[in-house]
Protein backbone atom coordinates (compact mmCIF):
# COMPACT_ATOMS: atom_id res chain seq x y z
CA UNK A 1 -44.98 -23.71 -10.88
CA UNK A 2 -43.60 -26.57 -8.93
CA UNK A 3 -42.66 -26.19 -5.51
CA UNK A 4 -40.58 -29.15 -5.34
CA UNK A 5 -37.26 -27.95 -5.71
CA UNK A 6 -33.25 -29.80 -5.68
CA UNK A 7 -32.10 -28.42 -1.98
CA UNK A 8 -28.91 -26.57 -2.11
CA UNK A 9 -27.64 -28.18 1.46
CA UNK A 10 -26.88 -31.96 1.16
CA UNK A 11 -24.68 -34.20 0.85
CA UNK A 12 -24.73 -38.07 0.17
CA UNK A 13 -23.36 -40.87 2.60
CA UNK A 14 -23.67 -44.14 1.97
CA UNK A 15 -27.34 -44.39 0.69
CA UNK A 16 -28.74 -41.78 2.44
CA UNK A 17 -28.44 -38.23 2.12
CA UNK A 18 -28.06 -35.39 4.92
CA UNK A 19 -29.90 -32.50 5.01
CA UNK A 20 -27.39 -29.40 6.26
CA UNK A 21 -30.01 -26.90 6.51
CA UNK A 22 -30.39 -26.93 10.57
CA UNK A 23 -28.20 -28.36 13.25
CA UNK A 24 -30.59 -31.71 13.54
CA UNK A 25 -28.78 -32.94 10.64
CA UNK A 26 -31.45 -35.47 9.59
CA UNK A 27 -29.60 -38.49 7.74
CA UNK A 28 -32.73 -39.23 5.18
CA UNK A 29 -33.81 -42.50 3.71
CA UNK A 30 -34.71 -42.77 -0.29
CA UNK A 31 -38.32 -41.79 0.22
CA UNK A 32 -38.50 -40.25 3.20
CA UNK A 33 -38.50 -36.79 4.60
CA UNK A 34 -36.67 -35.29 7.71
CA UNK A 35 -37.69 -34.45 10.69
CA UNK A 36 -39.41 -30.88 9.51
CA UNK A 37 -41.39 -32.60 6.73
CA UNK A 38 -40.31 -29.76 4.17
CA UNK A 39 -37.33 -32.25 2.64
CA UNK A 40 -37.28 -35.69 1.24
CA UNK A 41 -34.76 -38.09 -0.33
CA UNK A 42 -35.48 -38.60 -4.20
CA UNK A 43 -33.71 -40.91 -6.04
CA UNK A 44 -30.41 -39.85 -3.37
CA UNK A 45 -30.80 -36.59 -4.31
CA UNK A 46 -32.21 -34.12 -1.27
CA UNK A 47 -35.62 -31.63 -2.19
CA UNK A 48 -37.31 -29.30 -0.63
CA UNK A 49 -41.50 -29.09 -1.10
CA UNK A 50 -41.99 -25.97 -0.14
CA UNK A 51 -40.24 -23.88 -2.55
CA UNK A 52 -42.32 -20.29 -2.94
CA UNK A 53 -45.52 -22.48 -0.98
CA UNK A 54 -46.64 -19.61 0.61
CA UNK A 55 -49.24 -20.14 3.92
CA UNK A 56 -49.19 -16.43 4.83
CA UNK A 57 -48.82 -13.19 3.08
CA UNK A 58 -49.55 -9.55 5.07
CA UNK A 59 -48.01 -6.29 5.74
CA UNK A 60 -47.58 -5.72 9.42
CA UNK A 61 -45.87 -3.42 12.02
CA UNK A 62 -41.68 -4.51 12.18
CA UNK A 63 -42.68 -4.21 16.14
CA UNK A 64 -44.61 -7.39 16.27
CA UNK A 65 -41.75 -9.42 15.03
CA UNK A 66 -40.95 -7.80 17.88
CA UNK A 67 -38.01 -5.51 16.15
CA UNK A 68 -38.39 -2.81 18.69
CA UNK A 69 -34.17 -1.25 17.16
CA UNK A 70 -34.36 -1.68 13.83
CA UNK A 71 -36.31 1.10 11.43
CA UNK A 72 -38.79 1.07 14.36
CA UNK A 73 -42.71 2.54 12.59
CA UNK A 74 -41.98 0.40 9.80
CA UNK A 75 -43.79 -2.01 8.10
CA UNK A 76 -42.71 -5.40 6.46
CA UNK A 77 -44.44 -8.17 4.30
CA UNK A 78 -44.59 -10.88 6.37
CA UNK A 79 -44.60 -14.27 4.78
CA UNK A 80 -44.18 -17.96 5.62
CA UNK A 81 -44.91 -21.33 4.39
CA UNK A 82 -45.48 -24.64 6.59
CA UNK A 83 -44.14 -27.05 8.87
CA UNK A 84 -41.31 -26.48 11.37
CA UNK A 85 -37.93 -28.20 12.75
CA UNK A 86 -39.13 -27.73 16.52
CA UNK A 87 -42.39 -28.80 17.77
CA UNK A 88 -42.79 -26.84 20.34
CA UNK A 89 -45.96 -28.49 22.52
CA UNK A 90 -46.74 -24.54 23.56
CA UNK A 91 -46.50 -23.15 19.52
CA UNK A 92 -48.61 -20.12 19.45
CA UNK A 93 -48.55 -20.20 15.56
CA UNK A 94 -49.23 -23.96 15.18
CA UNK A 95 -51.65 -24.04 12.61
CA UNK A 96 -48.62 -23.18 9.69
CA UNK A 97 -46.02 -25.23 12.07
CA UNK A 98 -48.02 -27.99 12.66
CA UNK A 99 -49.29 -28.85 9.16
CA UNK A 100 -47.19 -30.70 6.86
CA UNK A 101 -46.52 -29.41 3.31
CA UNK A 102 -48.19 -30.63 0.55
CA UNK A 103 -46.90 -29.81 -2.85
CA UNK A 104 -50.09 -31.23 -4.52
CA UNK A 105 -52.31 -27.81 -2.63
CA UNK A 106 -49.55 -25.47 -3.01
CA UNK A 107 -50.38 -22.11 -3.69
CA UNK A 108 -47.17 -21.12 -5.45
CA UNK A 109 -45.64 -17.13 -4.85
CA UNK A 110 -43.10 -17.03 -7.04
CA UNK A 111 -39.90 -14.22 -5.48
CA UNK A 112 -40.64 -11.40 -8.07
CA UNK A 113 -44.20 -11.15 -6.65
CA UNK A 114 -43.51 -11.12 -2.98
CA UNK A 115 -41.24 -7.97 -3.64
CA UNK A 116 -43.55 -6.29 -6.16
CA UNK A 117 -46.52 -6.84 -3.58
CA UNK A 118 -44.22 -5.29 -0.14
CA UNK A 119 -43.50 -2.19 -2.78
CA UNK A 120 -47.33 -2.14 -3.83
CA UNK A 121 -47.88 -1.97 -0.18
CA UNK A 122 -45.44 1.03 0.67
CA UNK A 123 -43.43 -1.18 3.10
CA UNK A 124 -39.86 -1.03 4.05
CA UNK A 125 -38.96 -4.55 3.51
CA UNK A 126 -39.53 -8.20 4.07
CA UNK A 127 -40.32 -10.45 7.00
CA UNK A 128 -39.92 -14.44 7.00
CA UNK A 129 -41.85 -15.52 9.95
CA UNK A 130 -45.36 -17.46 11.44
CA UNK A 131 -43.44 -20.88 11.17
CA UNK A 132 -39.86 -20.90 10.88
CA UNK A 133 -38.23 -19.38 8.16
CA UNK A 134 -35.23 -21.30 7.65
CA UNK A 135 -37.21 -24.22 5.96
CA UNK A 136 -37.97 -21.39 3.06
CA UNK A 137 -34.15 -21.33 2.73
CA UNK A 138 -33.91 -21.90 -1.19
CA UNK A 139 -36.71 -19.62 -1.98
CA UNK A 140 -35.34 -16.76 0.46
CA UNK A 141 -31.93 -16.68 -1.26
CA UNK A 142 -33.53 -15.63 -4.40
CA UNK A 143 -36.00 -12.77 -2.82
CA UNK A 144 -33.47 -11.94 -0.69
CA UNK A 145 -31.34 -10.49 -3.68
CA UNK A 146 -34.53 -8.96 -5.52
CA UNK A 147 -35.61 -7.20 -2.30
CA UNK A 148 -31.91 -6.06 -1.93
CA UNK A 149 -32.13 -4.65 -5.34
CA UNK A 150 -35.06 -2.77 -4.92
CA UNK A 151 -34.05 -1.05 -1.40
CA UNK A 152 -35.66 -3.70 0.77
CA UNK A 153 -34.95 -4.79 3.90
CA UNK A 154 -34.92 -8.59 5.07
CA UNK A 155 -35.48 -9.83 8.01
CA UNK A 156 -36.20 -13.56 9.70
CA UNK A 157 -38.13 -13.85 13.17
CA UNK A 158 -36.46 -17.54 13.66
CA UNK A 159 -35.66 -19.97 17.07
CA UNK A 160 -32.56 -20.03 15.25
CA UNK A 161 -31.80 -23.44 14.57
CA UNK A 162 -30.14 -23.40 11.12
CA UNK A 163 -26.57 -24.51 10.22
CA UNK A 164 -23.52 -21.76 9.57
CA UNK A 165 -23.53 -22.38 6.53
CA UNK A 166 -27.07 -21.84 6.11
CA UNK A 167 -26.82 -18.32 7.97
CA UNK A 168 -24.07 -17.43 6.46
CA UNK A 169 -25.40 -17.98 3.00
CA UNK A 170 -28.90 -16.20 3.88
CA UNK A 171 -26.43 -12.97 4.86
CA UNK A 172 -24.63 -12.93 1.79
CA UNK A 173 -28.18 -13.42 0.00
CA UNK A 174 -29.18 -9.90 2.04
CA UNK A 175 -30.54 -11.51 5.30
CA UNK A 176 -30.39 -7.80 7.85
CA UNK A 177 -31.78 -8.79 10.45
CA UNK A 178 -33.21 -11.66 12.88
CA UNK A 179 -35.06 -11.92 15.60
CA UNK A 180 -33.97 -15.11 17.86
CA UNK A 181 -36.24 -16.75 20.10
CA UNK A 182 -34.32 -18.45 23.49
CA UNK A 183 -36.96 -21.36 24.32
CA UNK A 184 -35.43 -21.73 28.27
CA UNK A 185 -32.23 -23.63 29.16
CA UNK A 186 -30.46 -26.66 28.00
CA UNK A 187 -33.13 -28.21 30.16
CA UNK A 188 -36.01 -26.79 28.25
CA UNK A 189 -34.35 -27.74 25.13
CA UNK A 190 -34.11 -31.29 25.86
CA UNK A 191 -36.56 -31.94 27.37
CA UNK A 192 -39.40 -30.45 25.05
CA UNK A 193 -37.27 -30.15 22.05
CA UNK A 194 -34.61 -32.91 21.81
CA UNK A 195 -32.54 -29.86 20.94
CA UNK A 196 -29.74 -27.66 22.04
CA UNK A 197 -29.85 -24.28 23.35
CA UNK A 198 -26.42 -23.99 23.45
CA UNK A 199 -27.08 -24.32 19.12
CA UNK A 200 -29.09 -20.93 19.43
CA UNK A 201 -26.69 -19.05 21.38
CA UNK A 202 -24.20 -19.98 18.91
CA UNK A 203 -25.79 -18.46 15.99
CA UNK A 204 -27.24 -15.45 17.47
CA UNK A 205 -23.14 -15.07 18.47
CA UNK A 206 -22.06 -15.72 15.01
CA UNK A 207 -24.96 -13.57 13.16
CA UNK A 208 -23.49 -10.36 15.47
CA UNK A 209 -20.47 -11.01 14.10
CA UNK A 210 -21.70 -11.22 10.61
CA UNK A 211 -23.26 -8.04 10.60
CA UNK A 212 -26.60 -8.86 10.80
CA UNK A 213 -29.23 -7.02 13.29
CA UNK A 214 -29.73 -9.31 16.06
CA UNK A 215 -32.58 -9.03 18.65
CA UNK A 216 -33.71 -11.71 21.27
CA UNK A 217 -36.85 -13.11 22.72
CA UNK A 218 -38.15 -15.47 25.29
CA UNK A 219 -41.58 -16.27 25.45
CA UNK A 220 -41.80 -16.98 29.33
CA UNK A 221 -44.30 -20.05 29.86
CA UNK A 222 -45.89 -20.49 33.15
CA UNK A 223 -44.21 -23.53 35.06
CA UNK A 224 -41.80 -24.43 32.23
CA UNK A 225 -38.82 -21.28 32.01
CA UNK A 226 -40.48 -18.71 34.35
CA UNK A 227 -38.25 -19.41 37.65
CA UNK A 228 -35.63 -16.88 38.66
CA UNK A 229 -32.80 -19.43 38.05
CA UNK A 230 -33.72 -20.10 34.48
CA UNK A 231 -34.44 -16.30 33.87
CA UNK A 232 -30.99 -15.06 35.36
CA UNK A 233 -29.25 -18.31 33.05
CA UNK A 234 -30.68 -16.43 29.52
CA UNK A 235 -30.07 -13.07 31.04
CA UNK A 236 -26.37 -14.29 31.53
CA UNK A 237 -25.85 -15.96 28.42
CA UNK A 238 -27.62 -13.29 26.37
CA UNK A 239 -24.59 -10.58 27.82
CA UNK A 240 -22.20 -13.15 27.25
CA UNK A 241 -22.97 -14.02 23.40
CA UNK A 242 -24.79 -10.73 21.95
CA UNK A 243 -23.69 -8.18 24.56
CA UNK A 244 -25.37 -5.60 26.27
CA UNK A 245 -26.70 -3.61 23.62
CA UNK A 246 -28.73 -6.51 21.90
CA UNK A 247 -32.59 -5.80 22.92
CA UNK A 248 -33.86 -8.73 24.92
CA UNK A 249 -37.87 -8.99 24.75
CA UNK A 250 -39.41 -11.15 27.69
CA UNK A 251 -42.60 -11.96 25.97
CA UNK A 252 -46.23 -13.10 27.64
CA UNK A 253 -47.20 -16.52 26.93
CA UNK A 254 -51.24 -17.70 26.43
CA UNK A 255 -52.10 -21.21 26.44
CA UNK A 256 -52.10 -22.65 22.82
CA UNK A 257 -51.67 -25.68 20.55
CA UNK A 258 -51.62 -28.39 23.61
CA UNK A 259 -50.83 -26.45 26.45
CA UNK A 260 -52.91 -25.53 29.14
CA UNK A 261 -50.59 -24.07 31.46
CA UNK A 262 -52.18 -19.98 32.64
CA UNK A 263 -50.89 -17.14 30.48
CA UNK A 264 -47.79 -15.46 32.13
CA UNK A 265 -48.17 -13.60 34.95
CA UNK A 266 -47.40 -9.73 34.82
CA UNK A 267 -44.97 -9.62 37.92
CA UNK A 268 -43.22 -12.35 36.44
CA UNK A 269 -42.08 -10.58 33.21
CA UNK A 270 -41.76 -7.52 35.67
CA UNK A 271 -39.55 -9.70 37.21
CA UNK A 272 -37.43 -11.20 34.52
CA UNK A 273 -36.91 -6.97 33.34
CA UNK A 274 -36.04 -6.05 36.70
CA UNK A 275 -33.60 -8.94 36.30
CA UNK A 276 -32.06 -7.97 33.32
CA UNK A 277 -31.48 -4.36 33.91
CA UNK A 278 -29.59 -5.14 37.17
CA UNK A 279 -26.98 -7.64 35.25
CA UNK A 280 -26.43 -5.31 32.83
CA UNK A 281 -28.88 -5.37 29.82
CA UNK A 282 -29.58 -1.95 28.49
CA UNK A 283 -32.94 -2.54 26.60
CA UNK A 284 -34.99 -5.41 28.06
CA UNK A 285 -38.58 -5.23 26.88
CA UNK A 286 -41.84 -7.04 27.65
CA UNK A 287 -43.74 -8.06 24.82
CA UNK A 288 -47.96 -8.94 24.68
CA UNK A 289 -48.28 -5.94 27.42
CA UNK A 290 -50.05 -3.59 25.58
CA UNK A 291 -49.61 -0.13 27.37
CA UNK A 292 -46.93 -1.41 30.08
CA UNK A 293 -44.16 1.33 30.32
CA UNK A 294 -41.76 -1.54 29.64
CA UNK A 295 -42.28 -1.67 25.82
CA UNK A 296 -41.16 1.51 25.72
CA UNK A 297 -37.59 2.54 24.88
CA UNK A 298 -35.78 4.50 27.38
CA UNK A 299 -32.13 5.94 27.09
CA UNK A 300 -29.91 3.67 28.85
CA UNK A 301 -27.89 6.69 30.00
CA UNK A 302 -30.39 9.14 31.47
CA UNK A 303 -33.39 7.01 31.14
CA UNK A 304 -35.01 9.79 28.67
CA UNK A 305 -38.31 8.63 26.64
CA UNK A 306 -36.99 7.26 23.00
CA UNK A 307 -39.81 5.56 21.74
CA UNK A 308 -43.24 5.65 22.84
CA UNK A 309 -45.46 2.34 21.74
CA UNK A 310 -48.99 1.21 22.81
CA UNK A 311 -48.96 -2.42 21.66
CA UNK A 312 -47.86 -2.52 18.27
CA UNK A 313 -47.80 0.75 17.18
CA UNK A 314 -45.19 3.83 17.78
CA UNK A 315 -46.59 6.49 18.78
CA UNK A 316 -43.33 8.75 19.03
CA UNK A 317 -39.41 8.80 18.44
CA UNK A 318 -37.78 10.84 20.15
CA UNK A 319 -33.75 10.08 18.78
CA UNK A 320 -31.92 12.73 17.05
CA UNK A 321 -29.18 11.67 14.76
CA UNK A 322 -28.79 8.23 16.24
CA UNK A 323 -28.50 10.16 19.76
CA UNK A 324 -30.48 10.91 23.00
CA UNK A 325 -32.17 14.27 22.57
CA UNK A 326 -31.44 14.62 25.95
CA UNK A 327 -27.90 13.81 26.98
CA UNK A 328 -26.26 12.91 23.35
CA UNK A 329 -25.83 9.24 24.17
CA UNK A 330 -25.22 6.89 21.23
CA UNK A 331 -28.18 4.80 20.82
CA UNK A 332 -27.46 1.36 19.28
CA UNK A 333 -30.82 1.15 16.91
CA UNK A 334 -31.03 1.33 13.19
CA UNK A 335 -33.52 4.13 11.47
């Protein structure tokens, strides 16, 4: 089958055409491709080359998304193709972001197998994620709906880049939930990203009020977003565009891809919790801590043990009808 496919996001000006996918906008030259490599300008008409070119296929734990709220002990097919629209220097998947697609070694998946494989595989639903998902936009509309069809969930671990109308397409499609990563501040975004992070808050803003499951995550990287300042910025923007409620996962960062910089240290993401629980986040979570008593879930009310994990895996839930077993507080999680 052939992966190059007519975009559904474009629009001619002039003799160009612009892609609409993600906020960069790329104005594209007959020829040539934007800045994500996955789109290029045929004839003046816009195509994507990645269209069911699958890098990735595997079942794995919703946690390591991380969804730590939404049908936690469950397991999705995670899939994902190539390429990305950041390039982050620090990627710790940049072996699928890095590599540009090429249609000619494309492995095609084609939707109806990627949602006969998750039910061969006895998992809950679907996860688009390694490299970012919003470049497999066509193809996810279409296995979206199957999934949907078949009792699936969808979900999208994504830095969250993608136009409105792109988002608000993938939710009609069936998209439930996302998990958003939050590089740093504008600062961050600028300088490593020529990007906005105001962009990201937007849509994780809009996708609340859209319905769809929203959970957040910043990968703190030593020397680049791990001072107080920049924590407390994200802790306060996170309250004011997703609210209190939304899980917030400070995650530890190991040197990757071409940076050097010393994995994160421990009393820093301590920190960054500590942080967020004073200003008002109810679950803040640290992420590649296996064991540390902050990936658990506690009841924001009377601090009661919800979830138990080591690492990836849950190891108890302790929620009775939506509720604290203990005190009969509303807990804001899906199961």
């Amino acid at each position: 089958m052939n992966v190059v496919r007519e975009a559904k996001l474009y629009k001619k000006i002039k003799d160009k055409v612009q892609c609409n996918l993600c906020e960069r906008r790329c104005l594209i030259s007959e020829g040539e491709k934007g800045f994500c490599k996955t789109r290029v300008n045929i004839k003046g008409k816009l195509y994507t080359l990645v269209y069911g070119d699958i890098s990735a296929i595997e079942s794995r734990p919703i946690e390591i998304k991380p969804f730590f709220h939404f049908y936690p002990g469950s397991s999705a097919l995670t899939f994902s193709t190539w390429s990305c629209n950041f390039a982050c220097p620090w990627c710790q998947n940049w072996r699928l972001s890095g590599t540009e697609p090429n249609p000619e070694r494309a492995k095609f998946v084609s939707p109806k197998e990627i949602v006969k494989k998750a039910l061969l595989y006895g998992d809950s639903g679907l996860c688009v994620s390694f490299q970012e998902p919003t470049l497999l936009f066509e193809f996810c509309l279409q296995v979206f709906k199957l999934a949907k069809e078949k009792n699936l969930y969808n979900t999208f671990v994504s830095n969250g880049y993608m136009s409105l109308e792109a988002l608000k397409m993938l939710r009609d499609a069936g998209l439930d939930a996302m998990n958003i990563d939050i590089k740093g501040n504008e600062e961050v975004y600028e300088r490593y990203l020529k990007a906005k992070a105001s962009v990201v808050w937007r849509n994780a803003r809009e996708a609340k009020k859209l319905g769809i499951h929203v959970e957040m995550v910043n990968l703190i990287i030593t020397d680049i977003n791990d001072g107080e300042a920049c924590i407390s910025e994200i802790v306060e923007l996170h309250l004011k565009n997703v609210g209190e409620e939304t899980p917030l996962h400070f995650t530890r960062y190991f040197p990757a891809y071409k940076f050097s910089n010393p994995a994160t240290k421990i009393q820093t993401l301590e920190k960054a919790y500590e942080i967020a629980k004073k200003e008002g986040v109810l679950y803040p979570y640290l992420g590649n801590v296996p064991g540390h008593k902050y990936e658990n879930t506690y009841c924001h009310n009377c601090g009661e043990l919800l979830i138990k994990r080591l690492g990836y895996k849950v190891l108890k839930i302790n929620i009775k009808n939506g509720r604290c077993p203990k005190c009969g507080e509303k807990i804001p999680i899906v199961l």
